[in-house]
Protein backbone atom coordinates (compact mmCIF):
# COMPACT_ATOMS: atom_id res chain seq x y z
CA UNK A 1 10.47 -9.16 -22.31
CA UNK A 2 8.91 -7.05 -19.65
CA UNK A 3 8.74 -8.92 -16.01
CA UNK A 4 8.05 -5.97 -13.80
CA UNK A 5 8.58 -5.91 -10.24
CA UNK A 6 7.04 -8.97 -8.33
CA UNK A 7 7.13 -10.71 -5.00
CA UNK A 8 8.75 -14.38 -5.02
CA UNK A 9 6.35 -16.58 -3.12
CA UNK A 10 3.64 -15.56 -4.31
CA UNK A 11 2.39 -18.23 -6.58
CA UNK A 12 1.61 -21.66 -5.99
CA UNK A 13 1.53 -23.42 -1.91
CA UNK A 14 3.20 -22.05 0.61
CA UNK A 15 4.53 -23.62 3.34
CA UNK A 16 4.85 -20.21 5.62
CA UNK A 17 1.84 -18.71 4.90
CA UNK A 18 0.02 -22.50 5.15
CA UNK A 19 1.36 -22.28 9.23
CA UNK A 20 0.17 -18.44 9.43
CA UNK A 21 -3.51 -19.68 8.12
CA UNK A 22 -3.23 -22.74 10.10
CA UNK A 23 -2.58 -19.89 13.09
CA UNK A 24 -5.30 -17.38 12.62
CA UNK A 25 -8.26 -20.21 11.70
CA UNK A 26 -7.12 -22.17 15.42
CA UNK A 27 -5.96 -18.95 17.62
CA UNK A 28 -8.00 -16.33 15.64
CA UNK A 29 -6.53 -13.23 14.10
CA UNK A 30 -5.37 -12.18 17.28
CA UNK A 31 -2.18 -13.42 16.85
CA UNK A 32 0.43 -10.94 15.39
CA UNK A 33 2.63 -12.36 12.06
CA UNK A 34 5.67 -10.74 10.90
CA UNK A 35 4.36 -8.82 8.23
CA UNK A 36 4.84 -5.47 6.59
CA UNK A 37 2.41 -4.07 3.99
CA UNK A 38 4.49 -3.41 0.74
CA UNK A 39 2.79 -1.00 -2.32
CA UNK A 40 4.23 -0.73 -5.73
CA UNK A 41 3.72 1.69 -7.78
CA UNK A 42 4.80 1.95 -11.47
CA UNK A 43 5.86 5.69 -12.46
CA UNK A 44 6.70 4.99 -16.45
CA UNK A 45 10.82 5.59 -15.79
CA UNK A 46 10.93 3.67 -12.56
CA UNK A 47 9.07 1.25 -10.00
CA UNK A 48 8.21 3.03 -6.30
CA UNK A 49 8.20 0.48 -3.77
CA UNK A 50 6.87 1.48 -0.16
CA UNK A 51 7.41 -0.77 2.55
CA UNK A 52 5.73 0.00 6.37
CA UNK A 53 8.76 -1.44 8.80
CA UNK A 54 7.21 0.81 11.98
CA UNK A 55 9.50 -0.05 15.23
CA UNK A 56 12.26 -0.56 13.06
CA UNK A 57 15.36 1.68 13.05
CA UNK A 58 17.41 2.33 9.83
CA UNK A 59 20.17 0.34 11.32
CA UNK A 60 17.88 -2.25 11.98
CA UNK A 61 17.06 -2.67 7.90
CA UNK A 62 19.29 -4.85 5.19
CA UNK A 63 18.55 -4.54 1.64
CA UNK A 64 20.58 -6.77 -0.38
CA UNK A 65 20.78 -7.39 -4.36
CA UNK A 66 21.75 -11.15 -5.61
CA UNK A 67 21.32 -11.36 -8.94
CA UNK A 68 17.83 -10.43 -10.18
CA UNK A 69 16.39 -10.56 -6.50
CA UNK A 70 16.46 -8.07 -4.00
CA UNK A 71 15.63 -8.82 -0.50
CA UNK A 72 14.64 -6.70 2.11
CA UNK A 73 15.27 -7.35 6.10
CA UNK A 74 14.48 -6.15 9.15
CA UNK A 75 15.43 -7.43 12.73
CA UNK A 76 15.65 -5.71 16.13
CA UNK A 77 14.96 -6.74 19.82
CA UNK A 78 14.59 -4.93 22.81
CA UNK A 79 15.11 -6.24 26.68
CA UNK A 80 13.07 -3.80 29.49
CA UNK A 81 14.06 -5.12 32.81
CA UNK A 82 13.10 -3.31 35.68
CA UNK A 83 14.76 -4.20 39.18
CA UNK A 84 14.18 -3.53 42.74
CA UNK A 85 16.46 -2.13 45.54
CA UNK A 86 17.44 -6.03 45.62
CA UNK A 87 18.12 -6.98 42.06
CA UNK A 88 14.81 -8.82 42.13
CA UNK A 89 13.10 -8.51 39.10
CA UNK A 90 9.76 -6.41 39.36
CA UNK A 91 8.87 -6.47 35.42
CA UNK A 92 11.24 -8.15 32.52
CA UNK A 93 9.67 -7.68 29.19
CA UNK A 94 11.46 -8.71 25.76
CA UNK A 95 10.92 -8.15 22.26
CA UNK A 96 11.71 -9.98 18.76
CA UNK A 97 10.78 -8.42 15.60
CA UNK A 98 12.06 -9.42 12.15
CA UNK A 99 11.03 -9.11 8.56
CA UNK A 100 11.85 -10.67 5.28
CA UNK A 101 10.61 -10.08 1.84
CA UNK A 102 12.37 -10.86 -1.95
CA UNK A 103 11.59 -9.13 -4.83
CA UNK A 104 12.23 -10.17 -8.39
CA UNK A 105 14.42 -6.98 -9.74
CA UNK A 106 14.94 -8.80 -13.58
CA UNK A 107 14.05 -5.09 -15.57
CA UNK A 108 15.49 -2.78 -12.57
CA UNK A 109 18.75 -1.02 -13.07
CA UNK A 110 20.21 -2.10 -10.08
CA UNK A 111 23.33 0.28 -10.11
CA UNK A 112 20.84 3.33 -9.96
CA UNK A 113 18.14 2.06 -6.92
CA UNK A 114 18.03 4.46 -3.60
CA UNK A 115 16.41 3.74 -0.58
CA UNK A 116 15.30 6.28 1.91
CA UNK A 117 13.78 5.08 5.28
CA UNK A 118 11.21 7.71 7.22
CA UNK A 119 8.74 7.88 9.94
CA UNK A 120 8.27 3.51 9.63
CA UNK A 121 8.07 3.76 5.70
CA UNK A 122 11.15 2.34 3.61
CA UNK A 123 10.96 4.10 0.25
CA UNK A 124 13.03 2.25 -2.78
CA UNK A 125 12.99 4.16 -6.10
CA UNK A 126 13.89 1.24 -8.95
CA UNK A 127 15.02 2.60 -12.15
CA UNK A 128 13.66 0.91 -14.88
CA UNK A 129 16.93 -1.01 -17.42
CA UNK A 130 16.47 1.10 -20.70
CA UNK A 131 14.94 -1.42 -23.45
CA UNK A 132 17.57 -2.93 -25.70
CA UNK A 133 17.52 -1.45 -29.26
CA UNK A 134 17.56 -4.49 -31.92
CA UNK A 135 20.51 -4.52 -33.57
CA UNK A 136 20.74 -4.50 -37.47
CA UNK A 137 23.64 -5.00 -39.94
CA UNK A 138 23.94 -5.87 -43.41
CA UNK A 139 25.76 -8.77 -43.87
CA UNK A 140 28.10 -9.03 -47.40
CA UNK A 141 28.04 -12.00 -49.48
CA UNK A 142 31.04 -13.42 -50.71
């Protein structure tokens, strides 16, 4: 049986993206969410998955495999303070990004995945697992 590549959390209530709704119907969609915007694309052989992590450096990015899920994540920070002759602060700006995303990987070949990650766009090629051929045998009676 064929699962293909899919998203956990995707079905059914959820709790996180309930609280992001709750946010953009009271503060309006002004308010940023930790997001990326994920395509998949299926190439017969294998599954292409892009993933937009812009502001993100490669160091920055985890992929991990457990099992039949793979999860990507993404966390950085950055601290801008800017002093004067005193040590008083004139500006003191800081940053928090993160990203996390699990992918059901049931019909991937997960020895055979590569990742490449390019101007903000992590590229995973997913090798399909070859189907199983049925096995027959005769058996002898006795």
């Amino acid at each position: 049986m064929m699962y293909g590549l899919t998203p956990f959390g995707r079905t059914g209530f959820d709790l996180w993206n309930a609280f992001n709704d709750f946010d953009k119907n009271y503060f309006g969609d002004s308010m940023p969410t930790n997001s990326c915007r994920t395509d998949i694309r299926d190439d017969g052989e294998k599954y292409v998955m892009e993933s937009e992590l812009p502001g993100f450096e490669k160091e920055d990015i985890r992929l991990d495999i457990n099992g039949s899920q793979l999860t990507i994540a993404a966390e950085h920070s950055t601290n801008n303070d800017e002093k004067d002759d005193k040590g008083n602060y004139i500006r003191r700006e800081r940053t928090f990004g993160s990203y996390r995303r699990s992918f059901d990987i049931s019909d991937v070949n997960t020895e055979a995945i590569s990742a490449e990650y390019k101007n903000g766009i992590l590229t995973l090629e997913l090798p399909k697992k070859k189907p199983e051929e049925p096995v027959s045998k005769r058996l002898e009676i006795k």
